[in-house]
PDB file of N, CA and C in Angstrom:
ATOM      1  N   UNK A   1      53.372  40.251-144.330  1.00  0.00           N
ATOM      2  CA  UNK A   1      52.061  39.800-143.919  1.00  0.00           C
ATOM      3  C   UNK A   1      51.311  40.978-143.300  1.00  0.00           C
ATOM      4  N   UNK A   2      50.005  41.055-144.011  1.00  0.00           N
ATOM      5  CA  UNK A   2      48.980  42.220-143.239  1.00  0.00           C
ATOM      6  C   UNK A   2      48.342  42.120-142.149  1.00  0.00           C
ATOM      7  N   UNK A   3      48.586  42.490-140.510  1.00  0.00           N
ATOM      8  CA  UNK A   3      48.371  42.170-139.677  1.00  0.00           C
ATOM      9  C   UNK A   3      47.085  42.399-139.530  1.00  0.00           C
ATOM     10  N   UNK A   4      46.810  43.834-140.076  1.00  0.00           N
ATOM     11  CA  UNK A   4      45.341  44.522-139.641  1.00  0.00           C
ATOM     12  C   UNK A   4      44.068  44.134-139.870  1.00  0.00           C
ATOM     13  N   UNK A   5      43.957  42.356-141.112  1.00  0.00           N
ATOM     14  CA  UNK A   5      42.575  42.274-142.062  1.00  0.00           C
ATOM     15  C   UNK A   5      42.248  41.216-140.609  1.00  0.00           C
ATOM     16  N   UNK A   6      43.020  41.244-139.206  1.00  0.00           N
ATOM     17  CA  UNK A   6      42.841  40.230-138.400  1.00  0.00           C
ATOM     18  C   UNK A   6      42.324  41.255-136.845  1.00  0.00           C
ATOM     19  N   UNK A   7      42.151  42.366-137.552  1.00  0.00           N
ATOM     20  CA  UNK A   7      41.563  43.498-136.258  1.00  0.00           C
ATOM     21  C   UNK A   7      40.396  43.484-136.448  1.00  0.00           C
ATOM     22  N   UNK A   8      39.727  43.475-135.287  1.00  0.00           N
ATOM     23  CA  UNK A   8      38.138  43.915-135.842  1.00  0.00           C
ATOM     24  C   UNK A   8      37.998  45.116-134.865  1.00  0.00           C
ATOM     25  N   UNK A   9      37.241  46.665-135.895  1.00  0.00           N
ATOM     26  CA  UNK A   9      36.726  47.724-134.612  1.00  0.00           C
ATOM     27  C   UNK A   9      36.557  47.711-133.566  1.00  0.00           C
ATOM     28  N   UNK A  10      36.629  48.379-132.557  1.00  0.00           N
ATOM     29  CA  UNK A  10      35.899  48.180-131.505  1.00  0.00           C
ATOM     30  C   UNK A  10      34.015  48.724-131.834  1.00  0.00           C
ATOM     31  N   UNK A  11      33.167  47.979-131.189  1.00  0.00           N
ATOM     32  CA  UNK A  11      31.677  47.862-131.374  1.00  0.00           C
ATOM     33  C   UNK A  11      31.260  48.854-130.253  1.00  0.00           C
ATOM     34  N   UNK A  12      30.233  49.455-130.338  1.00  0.00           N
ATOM     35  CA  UNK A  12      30.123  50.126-129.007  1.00  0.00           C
ATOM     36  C   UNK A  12      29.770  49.606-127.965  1.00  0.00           C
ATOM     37  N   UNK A  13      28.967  48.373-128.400  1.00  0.00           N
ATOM     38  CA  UNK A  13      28.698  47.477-127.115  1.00  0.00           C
ATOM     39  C   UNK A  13      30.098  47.074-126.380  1.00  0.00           C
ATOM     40  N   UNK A  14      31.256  46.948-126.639  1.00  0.00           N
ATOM     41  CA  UNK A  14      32.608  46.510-126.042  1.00  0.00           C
ATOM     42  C   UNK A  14      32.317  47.391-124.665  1.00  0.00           C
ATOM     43  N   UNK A  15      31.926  48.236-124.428  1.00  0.00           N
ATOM     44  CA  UNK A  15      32.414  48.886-123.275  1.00  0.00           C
ATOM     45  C   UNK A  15      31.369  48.861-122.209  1.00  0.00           C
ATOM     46  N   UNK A  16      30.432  47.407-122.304  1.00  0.00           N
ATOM     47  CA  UNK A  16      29.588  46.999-121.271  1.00  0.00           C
ATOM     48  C   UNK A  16      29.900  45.834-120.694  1.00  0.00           C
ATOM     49  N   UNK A  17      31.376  45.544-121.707  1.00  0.00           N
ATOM     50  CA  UNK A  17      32.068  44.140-121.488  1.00  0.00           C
ATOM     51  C   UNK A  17      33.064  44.759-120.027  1.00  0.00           C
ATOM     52  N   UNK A  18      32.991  45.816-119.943  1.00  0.00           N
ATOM     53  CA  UNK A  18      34.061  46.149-118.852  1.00  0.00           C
ATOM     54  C   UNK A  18      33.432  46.334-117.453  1.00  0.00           C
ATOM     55  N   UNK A  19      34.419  46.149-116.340  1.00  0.00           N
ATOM     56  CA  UNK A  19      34.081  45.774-115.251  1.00  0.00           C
ATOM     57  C   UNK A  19      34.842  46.719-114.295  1.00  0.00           C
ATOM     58  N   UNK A  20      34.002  47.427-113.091  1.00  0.00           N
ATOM     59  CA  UNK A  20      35.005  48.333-113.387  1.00  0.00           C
ATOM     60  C   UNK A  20      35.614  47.859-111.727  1.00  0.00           C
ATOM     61  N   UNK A  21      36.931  48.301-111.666  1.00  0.00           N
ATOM     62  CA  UNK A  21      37.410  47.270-110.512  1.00  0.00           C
ATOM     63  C   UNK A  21      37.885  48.157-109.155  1.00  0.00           C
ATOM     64  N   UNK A  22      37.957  47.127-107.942  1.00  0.00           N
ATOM     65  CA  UNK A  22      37.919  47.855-106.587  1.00  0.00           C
ATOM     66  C   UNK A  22      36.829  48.778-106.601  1.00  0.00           C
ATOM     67  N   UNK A  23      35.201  48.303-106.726  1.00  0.00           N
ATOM     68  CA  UNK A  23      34.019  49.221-106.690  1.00  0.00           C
ATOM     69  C   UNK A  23      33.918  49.405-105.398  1.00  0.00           C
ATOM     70  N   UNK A  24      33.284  50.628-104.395  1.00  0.00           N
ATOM     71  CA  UNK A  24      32.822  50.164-103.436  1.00  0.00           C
ATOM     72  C   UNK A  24      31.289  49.376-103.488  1.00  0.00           C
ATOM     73  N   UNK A  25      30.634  48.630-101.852  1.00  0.00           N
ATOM     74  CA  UNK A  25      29.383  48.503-101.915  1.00  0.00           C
ATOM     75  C   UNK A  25      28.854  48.421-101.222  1.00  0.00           C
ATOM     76  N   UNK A  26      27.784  49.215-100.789  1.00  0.00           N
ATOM     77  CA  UNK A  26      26.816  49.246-100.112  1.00  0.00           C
ATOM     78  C   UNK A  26      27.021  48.324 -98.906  1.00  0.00           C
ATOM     79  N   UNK A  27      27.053  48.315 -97.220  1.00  0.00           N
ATOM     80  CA  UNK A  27      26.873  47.046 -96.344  1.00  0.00           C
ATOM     81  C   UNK A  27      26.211  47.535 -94.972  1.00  0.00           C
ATOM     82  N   UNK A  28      25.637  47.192 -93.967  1.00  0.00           N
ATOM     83  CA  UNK A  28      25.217  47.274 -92.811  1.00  0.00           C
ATOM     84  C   UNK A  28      26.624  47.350 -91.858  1.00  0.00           C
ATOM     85  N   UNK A  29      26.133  48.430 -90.932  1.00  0.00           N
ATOM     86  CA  UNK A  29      27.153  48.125 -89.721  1.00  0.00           C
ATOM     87  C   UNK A  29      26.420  49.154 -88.649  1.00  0.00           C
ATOM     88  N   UNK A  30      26.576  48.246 -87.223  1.00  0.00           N
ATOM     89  CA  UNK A  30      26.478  48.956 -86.372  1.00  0.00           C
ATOM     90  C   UNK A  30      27.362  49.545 -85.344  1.00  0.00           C
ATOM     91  N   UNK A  31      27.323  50.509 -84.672  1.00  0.00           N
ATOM     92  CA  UNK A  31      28.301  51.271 -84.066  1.00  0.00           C
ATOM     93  C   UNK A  31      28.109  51.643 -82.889  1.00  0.00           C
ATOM     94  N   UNK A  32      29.442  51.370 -82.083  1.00  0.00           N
ATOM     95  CA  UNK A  32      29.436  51.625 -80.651  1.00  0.00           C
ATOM     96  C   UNK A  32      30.125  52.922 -80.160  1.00  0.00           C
ATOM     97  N   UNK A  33      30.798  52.849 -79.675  1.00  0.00           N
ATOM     98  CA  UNK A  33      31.021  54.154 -79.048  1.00  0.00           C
ATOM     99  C   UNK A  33      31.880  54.554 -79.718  1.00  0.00           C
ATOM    100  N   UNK A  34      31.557  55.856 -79.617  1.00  0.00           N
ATOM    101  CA  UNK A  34      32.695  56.995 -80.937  1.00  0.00           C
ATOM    102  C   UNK A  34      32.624  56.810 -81.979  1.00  0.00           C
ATOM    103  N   UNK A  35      31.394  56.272 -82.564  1.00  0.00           N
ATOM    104  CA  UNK A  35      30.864  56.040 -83.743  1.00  0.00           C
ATOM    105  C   UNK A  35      31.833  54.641 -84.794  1.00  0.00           C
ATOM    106  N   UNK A  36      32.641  54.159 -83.795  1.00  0.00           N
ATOM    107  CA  UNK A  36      33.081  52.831 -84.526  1.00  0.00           C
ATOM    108  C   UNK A  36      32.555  51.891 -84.919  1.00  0.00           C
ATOM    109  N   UNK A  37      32.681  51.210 -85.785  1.00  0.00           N
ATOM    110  CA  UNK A  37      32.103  49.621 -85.866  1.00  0.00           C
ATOM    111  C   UNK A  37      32.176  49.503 -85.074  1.00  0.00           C
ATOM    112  N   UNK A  38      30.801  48.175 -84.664  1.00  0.00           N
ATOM    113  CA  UNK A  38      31.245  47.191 -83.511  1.00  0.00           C
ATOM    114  C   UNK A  38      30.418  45.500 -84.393  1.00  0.00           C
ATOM    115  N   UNK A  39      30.251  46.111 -85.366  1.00  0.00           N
ATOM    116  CA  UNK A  39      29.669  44.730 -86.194  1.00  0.00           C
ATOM    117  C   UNK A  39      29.555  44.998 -87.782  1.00  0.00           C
ATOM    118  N   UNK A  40      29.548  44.451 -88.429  1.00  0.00           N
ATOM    119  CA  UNK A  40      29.256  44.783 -89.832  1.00  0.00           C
ATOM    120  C   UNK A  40      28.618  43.329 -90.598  1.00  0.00           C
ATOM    121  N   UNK A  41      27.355  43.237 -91.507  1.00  0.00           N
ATOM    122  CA  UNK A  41      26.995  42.616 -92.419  1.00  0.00           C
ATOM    123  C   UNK A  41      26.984  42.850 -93.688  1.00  0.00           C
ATOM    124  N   UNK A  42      28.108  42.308 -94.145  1.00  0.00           N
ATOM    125  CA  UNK A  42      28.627  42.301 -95.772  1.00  0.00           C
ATOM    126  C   UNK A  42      27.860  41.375 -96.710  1.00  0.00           C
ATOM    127  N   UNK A  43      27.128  41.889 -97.696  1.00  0.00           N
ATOM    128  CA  UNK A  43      26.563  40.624 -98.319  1.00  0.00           C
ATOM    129  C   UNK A  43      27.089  40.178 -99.741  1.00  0.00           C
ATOM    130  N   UNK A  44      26.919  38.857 -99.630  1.00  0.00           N
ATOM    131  CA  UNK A  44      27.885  37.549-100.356  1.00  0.00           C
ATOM    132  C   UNK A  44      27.398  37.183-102.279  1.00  0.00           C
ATOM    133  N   UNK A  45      28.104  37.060-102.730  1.00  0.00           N
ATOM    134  CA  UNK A  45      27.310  36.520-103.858  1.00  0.00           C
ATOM    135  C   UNK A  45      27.354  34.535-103.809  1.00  0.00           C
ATOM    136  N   UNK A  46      26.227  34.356-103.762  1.00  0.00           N
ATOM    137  CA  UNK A  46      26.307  32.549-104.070  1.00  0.00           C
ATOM    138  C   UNK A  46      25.877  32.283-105.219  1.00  0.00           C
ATOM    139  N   UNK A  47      26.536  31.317-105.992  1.00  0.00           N
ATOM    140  CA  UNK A  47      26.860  30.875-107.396  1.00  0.00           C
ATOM    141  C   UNK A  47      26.591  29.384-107.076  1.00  0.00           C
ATOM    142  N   UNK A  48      24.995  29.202-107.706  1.00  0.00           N
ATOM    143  CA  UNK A  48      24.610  27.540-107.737  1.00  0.00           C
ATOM    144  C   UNK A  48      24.326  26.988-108.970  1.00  0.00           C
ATOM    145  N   UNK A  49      24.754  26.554-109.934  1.00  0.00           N
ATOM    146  CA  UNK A  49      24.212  26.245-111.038  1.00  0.00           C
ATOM    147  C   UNK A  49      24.011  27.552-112.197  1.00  0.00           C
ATOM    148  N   UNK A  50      24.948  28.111-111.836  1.00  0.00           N
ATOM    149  CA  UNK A  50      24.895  28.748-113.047  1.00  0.00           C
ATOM    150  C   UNK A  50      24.657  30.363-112.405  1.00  0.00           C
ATOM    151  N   UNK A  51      23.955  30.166-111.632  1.00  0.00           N
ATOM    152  CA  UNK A  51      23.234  31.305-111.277  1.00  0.00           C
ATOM    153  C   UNK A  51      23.267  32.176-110.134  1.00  0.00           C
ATOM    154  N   UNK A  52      23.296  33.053-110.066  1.00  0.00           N
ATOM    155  CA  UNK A  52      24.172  34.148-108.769  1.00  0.00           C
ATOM    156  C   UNK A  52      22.800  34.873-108.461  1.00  0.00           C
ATOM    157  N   UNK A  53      22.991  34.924-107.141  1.00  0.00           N
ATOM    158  CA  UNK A  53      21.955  35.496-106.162  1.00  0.00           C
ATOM    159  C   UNK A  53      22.589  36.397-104.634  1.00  0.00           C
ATOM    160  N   UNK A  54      22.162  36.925-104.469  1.00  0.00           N
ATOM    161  CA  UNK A  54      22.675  38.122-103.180  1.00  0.00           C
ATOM    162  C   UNK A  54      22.349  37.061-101.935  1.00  0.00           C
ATOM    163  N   UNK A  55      23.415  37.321-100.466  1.00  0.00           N
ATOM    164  CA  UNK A  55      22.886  36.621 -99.849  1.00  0.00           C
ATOM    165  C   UNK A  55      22.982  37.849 -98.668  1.00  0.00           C
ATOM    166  N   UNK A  56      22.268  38.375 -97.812  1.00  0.00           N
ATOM    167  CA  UNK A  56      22.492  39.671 -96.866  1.00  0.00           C
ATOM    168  C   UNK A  56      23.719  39.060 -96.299  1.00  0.00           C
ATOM    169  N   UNK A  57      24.411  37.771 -96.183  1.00  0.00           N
ATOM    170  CA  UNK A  57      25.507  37.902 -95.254  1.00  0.00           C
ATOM    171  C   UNK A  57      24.675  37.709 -93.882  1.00  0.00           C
ATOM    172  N   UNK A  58      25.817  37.284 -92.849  1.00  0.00           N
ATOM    173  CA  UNK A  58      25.820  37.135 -91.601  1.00  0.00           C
ATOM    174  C   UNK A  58      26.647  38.484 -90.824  1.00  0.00           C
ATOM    175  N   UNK A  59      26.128  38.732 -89.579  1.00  0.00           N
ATOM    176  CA  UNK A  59      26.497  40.044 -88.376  1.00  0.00           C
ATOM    177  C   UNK A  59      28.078  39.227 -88.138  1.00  0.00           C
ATOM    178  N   UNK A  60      28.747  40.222 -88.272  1.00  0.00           N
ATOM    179  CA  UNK A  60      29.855  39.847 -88.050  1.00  0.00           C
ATOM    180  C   UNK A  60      30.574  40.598 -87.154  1.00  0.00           C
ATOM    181  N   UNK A  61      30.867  40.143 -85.883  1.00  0.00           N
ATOM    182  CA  UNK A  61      31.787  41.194 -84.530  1.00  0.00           C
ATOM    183  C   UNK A  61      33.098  41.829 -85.144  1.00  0.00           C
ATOM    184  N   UNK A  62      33.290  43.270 -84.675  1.00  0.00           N
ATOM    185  CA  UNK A  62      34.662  43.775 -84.893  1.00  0.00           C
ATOM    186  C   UNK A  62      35.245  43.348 -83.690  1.00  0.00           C
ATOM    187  N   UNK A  63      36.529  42.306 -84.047  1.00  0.00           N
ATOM    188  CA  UNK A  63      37.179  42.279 -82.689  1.00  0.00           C
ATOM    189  C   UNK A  63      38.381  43.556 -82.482  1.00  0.00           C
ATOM    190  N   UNK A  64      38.935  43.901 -83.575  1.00  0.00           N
ATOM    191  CA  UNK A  64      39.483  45.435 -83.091  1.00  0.00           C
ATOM    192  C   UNK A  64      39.709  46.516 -84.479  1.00  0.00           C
ATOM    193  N   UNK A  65      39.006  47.695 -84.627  1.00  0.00           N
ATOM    194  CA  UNK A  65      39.746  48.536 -85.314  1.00  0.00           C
ATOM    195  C   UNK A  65      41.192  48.837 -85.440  1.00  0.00           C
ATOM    196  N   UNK A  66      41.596  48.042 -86.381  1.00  0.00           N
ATOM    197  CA  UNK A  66      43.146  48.663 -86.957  1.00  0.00           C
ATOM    198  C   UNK A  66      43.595  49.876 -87.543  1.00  0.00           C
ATOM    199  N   UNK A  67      42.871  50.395 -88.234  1.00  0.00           N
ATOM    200  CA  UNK A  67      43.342  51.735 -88.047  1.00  0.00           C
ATOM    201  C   UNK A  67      41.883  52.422 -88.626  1.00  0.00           C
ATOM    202  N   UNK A  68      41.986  53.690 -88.601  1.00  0.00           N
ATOM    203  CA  UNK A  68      41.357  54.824 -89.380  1.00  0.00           C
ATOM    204  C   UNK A  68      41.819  56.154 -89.641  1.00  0.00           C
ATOM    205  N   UNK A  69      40.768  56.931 -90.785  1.00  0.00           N
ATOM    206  CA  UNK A  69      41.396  57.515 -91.567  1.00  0.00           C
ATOM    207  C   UNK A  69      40.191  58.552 -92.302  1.00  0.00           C
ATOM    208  N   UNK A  70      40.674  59.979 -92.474  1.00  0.00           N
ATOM    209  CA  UNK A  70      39.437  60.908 -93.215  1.00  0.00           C
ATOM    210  C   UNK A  70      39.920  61.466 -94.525  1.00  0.00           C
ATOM    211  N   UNK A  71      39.061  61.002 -95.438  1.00  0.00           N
ATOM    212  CA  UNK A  71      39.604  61.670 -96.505  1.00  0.00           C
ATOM    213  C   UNK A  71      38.145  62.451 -96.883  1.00  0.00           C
ATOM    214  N   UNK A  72      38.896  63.868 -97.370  1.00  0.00           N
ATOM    215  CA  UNK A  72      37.914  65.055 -98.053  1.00  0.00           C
ATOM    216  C   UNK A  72      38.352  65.015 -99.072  1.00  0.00           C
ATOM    217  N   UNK A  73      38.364  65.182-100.147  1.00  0.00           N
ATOM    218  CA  UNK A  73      38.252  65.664-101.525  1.00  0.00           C
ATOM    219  C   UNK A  73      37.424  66.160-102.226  1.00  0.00           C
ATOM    220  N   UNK A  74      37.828  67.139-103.331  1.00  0.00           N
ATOM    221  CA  UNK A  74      36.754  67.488-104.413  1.00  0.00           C
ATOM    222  C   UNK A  74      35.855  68.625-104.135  1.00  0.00           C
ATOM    223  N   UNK A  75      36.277  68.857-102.477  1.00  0.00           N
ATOM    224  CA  UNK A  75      35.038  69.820-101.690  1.00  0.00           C
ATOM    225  C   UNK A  75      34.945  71.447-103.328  1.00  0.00           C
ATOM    226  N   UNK A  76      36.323  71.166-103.634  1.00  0.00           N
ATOM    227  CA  UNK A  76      36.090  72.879-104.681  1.00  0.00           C
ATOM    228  C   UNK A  76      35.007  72.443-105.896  1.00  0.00           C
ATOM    229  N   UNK A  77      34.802  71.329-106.094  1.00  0.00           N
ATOM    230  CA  UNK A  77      33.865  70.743-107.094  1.00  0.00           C
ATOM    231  C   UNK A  77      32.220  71.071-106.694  1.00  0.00           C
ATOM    232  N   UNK A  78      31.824  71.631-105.180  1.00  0.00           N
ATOM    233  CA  UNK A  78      30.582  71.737-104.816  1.00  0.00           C
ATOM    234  C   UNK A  78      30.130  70.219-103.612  1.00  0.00           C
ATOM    235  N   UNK A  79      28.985  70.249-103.413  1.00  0.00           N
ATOM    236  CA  UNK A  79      28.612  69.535-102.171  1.00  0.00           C
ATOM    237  C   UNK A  79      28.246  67.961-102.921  1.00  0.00           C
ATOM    238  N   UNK A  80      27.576  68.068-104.288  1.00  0.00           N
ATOM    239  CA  UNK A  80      27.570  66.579-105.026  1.00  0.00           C
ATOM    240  C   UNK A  80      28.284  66.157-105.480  1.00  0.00           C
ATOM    241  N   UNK A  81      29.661  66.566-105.549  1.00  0.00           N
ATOM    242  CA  UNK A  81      30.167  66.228-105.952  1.00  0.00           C
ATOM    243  C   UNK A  81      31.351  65.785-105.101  1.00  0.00           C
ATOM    244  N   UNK A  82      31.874  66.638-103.943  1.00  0.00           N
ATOM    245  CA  UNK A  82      32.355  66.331-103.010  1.00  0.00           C
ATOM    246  C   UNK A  82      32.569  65.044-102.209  1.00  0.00           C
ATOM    247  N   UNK A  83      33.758  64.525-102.110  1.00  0.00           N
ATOM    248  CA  UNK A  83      33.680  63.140-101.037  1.00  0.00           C
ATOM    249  C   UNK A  83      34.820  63.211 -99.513  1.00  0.00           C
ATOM    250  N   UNK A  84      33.519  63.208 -99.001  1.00  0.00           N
ATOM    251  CA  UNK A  84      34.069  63.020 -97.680  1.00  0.00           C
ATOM    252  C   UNK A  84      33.504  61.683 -96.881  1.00  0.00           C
ATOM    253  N   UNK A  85      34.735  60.933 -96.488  1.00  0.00           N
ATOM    254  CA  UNK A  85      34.443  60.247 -96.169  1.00  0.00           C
ATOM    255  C   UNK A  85      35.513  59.539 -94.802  1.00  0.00           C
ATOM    256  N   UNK A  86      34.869  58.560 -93.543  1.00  0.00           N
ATOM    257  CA  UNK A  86      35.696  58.025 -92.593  1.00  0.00           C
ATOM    258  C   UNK A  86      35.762  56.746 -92.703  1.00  0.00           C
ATOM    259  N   UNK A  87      37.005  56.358 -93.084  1.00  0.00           N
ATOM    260  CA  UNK A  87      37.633  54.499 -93.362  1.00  0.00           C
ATOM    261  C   UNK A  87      38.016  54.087 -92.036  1.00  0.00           C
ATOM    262  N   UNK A  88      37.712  52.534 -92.026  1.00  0.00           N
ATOM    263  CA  UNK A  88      37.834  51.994 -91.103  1.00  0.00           C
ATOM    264  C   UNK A  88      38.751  50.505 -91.707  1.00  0.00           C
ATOM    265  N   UNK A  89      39.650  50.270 -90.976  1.00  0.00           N
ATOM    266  CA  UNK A  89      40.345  49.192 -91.130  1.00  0.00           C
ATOM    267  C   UNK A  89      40.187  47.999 -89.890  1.00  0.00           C
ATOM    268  N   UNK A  90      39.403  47.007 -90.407  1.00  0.00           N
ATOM    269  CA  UNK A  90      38.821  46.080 -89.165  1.00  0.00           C
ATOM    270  C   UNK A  90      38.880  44.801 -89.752  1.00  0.00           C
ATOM    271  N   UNK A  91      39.889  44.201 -88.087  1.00  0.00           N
ATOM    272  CA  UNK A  91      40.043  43.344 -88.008  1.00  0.00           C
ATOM    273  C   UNK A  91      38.483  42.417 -87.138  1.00  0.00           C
ATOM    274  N   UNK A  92      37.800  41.164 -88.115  1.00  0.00           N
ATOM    275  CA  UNK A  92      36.881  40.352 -87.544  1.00  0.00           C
ATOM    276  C   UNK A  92      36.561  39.544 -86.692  1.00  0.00           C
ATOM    277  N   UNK A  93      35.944  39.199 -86.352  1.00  0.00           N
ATOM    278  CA  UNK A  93      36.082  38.098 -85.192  1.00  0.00           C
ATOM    279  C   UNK A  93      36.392  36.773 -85.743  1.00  0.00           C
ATOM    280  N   UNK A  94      35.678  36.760 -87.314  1.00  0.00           N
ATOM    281  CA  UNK A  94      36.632  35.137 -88.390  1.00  0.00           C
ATOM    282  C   UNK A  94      37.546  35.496 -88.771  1.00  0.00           C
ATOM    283  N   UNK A  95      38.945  36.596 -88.526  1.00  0.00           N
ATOM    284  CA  UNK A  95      39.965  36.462 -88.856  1.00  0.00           C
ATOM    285  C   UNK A  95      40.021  37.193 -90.005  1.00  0.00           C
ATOM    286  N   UNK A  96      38.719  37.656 -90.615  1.00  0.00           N
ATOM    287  CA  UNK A  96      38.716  38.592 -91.892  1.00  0.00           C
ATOM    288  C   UNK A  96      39.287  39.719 -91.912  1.00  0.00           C
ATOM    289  N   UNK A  97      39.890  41.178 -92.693  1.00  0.00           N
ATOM    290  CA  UNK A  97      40.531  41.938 -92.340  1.00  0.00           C
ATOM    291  C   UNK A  97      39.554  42.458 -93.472  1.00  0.00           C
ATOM    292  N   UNK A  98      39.003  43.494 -93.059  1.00  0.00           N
ATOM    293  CA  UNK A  98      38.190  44.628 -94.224  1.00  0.00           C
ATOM    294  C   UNK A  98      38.253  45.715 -93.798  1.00  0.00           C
ATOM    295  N   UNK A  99      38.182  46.486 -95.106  1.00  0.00           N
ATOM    296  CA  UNK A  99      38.119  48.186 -95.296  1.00  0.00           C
ATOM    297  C   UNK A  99      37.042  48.624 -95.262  1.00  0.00           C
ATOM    298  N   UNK A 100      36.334  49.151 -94.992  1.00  0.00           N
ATOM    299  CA  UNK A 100      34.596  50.174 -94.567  1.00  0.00           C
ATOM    300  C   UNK A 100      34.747  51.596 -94.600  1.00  0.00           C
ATOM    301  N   UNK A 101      34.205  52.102 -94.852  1.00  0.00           N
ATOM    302  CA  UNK A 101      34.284  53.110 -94.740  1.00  0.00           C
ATOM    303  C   UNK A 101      32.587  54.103 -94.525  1.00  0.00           C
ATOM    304  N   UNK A 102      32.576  55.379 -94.091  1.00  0.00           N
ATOM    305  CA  UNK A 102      30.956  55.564 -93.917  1.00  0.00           C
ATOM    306  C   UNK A 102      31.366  57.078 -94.688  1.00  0.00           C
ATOM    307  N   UNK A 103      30.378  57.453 -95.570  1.00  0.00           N
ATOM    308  CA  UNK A 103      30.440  58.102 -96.477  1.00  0.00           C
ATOM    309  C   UNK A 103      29.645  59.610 -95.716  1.00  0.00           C
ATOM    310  N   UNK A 104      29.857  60.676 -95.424  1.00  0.00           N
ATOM    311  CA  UNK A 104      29.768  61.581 -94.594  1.00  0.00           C
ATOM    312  C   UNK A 104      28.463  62.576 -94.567  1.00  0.00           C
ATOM    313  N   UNK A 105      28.897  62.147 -96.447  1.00  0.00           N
ATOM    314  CA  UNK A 105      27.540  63.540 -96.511  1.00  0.00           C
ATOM    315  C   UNK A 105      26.355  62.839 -97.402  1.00  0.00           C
ATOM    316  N   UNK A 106      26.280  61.518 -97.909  1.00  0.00           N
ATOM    317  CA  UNK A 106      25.378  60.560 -98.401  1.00  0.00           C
ATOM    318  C   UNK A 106      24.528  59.761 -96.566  1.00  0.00           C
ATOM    319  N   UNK A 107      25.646  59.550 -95.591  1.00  0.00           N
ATOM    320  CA  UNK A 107      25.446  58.775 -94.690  1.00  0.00           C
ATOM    321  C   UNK A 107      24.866  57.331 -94.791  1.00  0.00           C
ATOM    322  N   UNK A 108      25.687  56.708 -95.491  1.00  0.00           N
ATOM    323  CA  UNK A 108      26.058  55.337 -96.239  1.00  0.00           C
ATOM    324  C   UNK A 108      27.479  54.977 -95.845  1.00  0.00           C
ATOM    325  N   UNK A 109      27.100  53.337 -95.360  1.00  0.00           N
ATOM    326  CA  UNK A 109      28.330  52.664 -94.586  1.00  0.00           C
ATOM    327  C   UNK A 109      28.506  51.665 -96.331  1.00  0.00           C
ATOM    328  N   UNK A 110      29.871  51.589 -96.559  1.00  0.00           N
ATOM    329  CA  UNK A 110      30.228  50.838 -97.695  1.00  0.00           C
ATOM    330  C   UNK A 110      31.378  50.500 -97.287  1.00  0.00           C
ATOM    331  N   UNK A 111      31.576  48.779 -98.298  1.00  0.00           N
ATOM    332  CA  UNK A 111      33.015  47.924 -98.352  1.00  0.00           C
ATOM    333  C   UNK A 111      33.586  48.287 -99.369  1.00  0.00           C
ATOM    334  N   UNK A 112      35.424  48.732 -99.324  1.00  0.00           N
ATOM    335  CA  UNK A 112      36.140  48.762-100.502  1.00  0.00           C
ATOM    336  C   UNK A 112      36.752  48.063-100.413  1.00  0.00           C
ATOM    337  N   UNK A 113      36.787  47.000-101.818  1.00  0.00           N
ATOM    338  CA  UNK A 113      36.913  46.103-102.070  1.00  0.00           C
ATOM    339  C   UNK A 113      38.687  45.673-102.085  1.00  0.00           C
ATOM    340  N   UNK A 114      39.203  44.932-101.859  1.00  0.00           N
ATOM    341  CA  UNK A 114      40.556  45.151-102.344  1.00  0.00           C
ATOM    342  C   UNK A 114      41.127  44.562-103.251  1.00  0.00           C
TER     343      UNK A 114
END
């Protein structure tokens, strides 16, 4: 039996079908001393009928930084290309546990996703 008359090419459109995963994104946070969180607003997607809309999210208290962390890379690649950046591991005041991080040389606070 000829398996292959049951392949079809790949189309070039196939590769808008892809999603690309653990993105970071964009979020608000404000900061207290030593430049930590002390709040962050993550915003939500709501799905009503079909249809998805951004919601800014609610201010949400850090009740404690769990850890942090600096990663440089790429610096031999030049300054655009370069990522430097300081992660934050925070625990919420609803019990949420998220990753943040503030991006060093853009100066953009973003969620990575897990």
């Amino acid at each position: 039996m000829d398996y292959r008359k049951n392949v079809r090419p790949p189309r070039p459109s196939d590769h808008l079908r892809l999603k690309r995963f653990n993105e970071p994104f964009a979020i608000e946070v404000r900061c207290g001393s030593k430049e930590a969180p002390s709040s962050v607003r993550i915003p939500e997607r709501i799905k009503r009928l079909g249809q998805s809309r951004p919601d800014p999210g609610r201010w949400q208290q850090v009740a404690q930084v769990r850890d942090m962390w600096k990663i440089n890379d790429e610096w031999w690649r030049g300054r655009e290309a370069e990522i430097e950046r300081m992660y934050f591991e925070l625990f919420l005041e609803n019990g949420r546990v998220v990753t943040v991080f503030h991006d060093l040389i853009r100066d953009q606070w973003c969620q990575q996703n897990a």
